[in-house]
PDB file of N, CA and C in Angstrom:
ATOM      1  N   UNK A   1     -18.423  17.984  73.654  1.00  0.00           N
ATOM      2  CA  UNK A   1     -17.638  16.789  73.904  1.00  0.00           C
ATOM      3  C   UNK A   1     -16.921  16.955  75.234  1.00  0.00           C
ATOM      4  N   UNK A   2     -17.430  16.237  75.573  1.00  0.00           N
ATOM      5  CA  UNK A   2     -16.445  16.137  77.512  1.00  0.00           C
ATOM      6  C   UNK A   2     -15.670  15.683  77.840  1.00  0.00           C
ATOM      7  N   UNK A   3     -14.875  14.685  77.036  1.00  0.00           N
ATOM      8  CA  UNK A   3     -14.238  13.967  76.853  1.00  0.00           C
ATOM      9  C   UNK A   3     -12.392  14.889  77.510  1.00  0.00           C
ATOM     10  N   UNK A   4     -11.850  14.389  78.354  1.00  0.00           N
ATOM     11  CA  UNK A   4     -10.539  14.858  78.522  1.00  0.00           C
ATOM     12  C   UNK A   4      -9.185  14.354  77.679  1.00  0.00           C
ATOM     13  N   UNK A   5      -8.148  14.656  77.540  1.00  0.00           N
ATOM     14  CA  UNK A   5      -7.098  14.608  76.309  1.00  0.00           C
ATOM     15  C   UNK A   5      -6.707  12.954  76.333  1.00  0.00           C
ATOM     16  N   UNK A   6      -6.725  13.102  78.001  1.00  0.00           N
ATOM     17  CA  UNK A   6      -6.173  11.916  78.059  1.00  0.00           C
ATOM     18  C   UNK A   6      -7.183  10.716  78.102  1.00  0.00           C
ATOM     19  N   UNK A   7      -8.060  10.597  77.668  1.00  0.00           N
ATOM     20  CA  UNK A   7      -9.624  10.015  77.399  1.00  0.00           C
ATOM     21  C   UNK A   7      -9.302   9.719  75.849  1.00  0.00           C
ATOM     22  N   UNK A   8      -9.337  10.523  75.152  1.00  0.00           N
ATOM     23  CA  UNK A   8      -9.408  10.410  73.640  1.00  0.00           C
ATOM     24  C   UNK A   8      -7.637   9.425  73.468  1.00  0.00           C
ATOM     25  N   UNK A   9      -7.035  10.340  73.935  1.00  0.00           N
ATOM     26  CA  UNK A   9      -5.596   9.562  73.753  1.00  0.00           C
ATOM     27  C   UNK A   9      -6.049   7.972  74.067  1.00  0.00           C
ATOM     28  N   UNK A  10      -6.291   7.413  74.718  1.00  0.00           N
ATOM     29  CA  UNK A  10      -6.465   6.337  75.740  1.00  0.00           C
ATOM     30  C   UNK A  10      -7.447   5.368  74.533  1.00  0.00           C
ATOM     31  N   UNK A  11      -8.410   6.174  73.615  1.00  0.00           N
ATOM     32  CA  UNK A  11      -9.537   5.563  72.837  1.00  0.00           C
ATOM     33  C   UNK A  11      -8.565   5.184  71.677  1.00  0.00           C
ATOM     34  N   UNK A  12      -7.642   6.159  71.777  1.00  0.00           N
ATOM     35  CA  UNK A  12      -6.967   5.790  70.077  1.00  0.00           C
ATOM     36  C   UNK A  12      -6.155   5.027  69.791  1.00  0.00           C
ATOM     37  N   UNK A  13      -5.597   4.479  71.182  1.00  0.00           N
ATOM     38  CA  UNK A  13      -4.454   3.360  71.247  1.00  0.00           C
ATOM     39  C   UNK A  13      -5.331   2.328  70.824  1.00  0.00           C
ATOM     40  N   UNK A  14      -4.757   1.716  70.357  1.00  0.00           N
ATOM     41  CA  UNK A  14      -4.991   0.449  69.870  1.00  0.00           C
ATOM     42  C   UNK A  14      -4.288  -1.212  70.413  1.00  0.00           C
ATOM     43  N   UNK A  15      -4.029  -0.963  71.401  1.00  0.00           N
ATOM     44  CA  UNK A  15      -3.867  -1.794  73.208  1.00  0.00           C
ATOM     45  C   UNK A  15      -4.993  -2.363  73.482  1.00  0.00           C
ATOM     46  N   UNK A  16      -5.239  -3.112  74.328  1.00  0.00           N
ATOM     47  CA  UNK A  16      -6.021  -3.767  75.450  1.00  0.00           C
ATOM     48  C   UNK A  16      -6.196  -2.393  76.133  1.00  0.00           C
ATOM     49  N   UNK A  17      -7.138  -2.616  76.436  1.00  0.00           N
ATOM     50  CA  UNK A  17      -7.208  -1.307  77.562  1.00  0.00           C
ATOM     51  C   UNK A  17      -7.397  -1.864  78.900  1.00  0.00           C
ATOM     52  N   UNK A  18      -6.780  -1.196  79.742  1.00  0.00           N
ATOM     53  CA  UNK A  18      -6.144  -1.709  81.157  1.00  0.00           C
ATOM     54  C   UNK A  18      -7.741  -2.245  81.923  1.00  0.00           C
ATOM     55  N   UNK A  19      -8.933  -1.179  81.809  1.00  0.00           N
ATOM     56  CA  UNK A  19     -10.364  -2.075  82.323  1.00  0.00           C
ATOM     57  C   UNK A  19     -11.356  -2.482  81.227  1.00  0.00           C
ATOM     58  N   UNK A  20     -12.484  -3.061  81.636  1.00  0.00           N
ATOM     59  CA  UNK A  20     -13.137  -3.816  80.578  1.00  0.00           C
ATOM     60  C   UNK A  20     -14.323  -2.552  79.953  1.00  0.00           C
ATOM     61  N   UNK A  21     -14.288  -2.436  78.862  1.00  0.00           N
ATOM     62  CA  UNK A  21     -15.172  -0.897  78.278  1.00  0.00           C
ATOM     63  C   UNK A  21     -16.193  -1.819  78.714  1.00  0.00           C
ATOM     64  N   UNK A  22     -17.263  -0.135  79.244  1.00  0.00           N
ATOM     65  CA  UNK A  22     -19.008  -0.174  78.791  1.00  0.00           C
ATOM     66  C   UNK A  22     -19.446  -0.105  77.422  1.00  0.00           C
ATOM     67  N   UNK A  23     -20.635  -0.416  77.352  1.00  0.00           N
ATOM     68  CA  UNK A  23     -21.106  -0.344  76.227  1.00  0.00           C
ATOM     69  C   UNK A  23     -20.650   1.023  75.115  1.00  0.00           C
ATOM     70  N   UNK A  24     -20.751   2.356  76.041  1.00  0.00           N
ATOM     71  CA  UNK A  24     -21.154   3.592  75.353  1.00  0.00           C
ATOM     72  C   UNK A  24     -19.369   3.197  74.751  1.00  0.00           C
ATOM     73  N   UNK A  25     -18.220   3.158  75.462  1.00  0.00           N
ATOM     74  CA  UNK A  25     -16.901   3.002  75.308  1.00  0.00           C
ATOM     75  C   UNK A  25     -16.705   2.016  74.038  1.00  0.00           C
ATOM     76  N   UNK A  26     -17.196   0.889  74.205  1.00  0.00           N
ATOM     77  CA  UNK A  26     -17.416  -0.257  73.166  1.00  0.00           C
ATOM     78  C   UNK A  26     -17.611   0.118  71.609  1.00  0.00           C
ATOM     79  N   UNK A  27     -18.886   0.936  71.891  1.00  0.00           N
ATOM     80  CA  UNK A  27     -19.474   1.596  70.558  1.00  0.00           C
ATOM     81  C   UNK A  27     -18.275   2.696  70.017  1.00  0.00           C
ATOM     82  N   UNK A  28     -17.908   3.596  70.640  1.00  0.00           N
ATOM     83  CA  UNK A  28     -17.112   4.496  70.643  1.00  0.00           C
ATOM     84  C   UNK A  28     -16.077   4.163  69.562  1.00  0.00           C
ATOM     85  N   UNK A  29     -15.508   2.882  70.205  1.00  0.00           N
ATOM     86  CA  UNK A  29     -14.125   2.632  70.219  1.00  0.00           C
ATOM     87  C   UNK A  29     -14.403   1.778  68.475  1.00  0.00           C
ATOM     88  N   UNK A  30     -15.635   1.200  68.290  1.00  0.00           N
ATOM     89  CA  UNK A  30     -16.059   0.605  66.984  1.00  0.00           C
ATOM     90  C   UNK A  30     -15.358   1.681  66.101  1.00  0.00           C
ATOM     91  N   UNK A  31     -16.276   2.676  66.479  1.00  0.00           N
ATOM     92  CA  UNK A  31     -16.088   4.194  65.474  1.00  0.00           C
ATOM     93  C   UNK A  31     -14.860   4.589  65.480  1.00  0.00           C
ATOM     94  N   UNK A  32     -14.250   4.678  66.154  1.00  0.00           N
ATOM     95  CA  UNK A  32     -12.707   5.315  65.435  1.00  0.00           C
ATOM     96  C   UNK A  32     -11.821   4.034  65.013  1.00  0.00           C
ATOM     97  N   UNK A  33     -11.960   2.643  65.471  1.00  0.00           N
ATOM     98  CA  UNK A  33     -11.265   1.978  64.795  1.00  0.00           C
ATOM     99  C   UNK A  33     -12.291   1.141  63.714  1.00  0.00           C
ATOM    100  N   UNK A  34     -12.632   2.077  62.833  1.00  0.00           N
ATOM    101  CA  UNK A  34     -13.179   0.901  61.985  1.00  0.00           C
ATOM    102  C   UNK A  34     -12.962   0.567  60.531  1.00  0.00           C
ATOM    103  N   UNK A  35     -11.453   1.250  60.573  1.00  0.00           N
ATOM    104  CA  UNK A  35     -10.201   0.903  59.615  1.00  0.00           C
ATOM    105  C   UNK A  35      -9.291  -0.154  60.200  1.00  0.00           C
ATOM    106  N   UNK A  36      -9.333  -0.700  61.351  1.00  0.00           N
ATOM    107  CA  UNK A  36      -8.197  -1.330  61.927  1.00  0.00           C
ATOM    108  C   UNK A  36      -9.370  -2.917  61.497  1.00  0.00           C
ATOM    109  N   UNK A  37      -8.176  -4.124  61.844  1.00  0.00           N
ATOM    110  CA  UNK A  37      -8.952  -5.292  61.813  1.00  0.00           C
ATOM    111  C   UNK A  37      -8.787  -5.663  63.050  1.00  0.00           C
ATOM    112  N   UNK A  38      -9.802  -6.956  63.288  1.00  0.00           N
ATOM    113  CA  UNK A  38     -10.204  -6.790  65.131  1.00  0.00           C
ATOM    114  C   UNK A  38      -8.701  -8.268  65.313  1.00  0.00           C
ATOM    115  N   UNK A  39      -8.225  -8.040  64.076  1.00  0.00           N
ATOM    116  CA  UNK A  39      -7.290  -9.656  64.554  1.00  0.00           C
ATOM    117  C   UNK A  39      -5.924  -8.720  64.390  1.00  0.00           C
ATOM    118  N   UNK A  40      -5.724  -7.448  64.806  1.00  0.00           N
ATOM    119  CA  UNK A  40      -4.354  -6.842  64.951  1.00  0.00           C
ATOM    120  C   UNK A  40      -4.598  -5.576  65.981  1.00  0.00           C
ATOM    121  N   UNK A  41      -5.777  -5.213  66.176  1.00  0.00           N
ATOM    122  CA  UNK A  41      -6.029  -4.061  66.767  1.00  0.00           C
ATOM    123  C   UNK A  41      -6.698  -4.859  68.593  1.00  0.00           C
ATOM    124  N   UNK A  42      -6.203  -4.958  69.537  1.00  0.00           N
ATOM    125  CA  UNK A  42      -6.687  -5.279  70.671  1.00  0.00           C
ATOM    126  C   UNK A  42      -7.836  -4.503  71.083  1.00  0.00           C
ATOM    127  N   UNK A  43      -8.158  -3.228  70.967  1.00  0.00           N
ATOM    128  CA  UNK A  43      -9.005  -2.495  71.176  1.00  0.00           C
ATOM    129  C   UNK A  43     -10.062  -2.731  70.575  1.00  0.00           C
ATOM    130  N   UNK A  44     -10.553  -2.629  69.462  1.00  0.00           N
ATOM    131  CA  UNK A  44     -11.492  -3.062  68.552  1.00  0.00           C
ATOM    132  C   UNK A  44     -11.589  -4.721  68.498  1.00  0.00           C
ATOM    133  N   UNK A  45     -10.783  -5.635  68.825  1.00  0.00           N
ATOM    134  CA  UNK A  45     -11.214  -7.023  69.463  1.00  0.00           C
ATOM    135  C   UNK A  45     -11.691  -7.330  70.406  1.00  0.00           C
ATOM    136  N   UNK A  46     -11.685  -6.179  71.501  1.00  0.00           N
ATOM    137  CA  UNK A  46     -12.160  -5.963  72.760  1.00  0.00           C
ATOM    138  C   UNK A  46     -13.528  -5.761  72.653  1.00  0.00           C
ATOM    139  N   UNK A  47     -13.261  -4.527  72.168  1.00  0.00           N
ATOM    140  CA  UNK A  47     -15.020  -4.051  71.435  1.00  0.00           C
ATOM    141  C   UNK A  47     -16.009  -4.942  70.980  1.00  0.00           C
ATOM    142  N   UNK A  48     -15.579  -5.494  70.033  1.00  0.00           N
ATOM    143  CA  UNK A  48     -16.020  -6.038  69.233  1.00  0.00           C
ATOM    144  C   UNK A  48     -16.993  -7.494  70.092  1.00  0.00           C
ATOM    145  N   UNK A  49     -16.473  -8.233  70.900  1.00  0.00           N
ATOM    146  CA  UNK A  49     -16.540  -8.711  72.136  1.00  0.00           C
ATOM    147  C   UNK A  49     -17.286  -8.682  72.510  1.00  0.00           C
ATOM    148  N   UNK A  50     -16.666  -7.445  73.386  1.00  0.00           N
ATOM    149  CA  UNK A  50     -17.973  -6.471  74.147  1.00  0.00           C
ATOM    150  C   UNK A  50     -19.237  -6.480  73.932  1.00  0.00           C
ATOM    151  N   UNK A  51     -19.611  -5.633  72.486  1.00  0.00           N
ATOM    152  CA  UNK A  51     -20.693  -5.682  72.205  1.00  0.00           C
ATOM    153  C   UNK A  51     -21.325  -7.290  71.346  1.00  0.00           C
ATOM    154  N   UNK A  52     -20.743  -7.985  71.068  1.00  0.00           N
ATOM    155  CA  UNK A  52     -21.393  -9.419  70.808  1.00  0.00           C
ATOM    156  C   UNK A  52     -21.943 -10.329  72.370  1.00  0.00           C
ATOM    157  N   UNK A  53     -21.341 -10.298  73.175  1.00  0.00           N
ATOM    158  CA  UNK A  53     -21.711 -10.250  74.537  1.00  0.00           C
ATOM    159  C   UNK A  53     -23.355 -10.021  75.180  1.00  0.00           C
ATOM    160  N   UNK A  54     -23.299  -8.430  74.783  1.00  0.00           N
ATOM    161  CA  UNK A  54     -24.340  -7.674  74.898  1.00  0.00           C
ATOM    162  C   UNK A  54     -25.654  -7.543  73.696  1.00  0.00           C
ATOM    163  N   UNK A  55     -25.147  -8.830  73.017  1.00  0.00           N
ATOM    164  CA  UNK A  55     -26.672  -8.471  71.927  1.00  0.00           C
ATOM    165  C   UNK A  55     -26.610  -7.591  71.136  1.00  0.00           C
ATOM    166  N   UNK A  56     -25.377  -6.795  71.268  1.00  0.00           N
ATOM    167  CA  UNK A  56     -25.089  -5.838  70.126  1.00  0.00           C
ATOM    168  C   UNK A  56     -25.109  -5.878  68.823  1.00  0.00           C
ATOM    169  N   UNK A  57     -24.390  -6.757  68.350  1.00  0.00           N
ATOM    170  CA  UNK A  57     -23.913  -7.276  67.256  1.00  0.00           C
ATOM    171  C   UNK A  57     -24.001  -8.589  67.298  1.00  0.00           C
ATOM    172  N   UNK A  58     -23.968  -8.971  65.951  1.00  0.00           N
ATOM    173  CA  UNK A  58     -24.710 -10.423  65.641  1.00  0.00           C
ATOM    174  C   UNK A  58     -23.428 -10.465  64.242  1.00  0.00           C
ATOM    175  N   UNK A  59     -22.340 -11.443  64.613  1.00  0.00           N
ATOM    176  CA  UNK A  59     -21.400 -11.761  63.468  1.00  0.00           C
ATOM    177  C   UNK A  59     -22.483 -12.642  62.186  1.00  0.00           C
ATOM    178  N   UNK A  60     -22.027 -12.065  61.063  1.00  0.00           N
ATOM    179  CA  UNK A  60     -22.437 -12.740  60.305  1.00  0.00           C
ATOM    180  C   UNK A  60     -21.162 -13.680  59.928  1.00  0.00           C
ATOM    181  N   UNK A  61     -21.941 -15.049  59.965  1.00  0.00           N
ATOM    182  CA  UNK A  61     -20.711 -15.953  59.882  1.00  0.00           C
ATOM    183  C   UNK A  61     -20.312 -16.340  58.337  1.00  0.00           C
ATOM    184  N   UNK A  62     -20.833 -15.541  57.271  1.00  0.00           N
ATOM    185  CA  UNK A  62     -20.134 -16.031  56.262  1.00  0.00           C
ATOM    186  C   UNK A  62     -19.383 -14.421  55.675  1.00  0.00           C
ATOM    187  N   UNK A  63     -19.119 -13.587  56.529  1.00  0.00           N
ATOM    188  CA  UNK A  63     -18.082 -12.555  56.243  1.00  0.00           C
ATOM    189  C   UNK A  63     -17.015 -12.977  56.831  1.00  0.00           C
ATOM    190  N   UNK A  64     -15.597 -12.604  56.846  1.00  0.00           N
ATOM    191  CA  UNK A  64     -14.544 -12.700  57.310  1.00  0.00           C
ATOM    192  C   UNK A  64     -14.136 -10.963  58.214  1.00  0.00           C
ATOM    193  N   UNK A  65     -13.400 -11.042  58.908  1.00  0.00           N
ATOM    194  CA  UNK A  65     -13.323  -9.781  59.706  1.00  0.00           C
ATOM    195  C   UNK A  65     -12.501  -9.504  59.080  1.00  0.00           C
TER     196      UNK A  65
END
């Protein structure tokens, strides 16, 4: 893991993050917040985004987030 302290710190906030994640960041950020909901957690709404954007993910529209 290559990742520096202040990298992981930075993934775990649950903020907006100051630039717009890449994909690999996007995915990342799914995985450690995927106890949080994307309608209180900015990070994982970001994500979440992100990868719908990109063809990632495909909301199913009769779940609720």
């Amino acid at each position: 893991m290559g990742d520096s302290l202040l990298e992981l710190l930075e993934l775990a906030d649950h903020a907006t993050p100051a630039n717009p994640l890449t994909l690999n960041q996007a995915h990342e950020s799914m995985r450690v917040h995927r106890a949080c909901s994307i309608d209180h957690c900015r990070r994982k709404a970001l994500a979440f985004n992100t990868l719908i954007a990109a063809g990632r993910i495909v909301p199913d529209s009769s779940r609720h987030r």
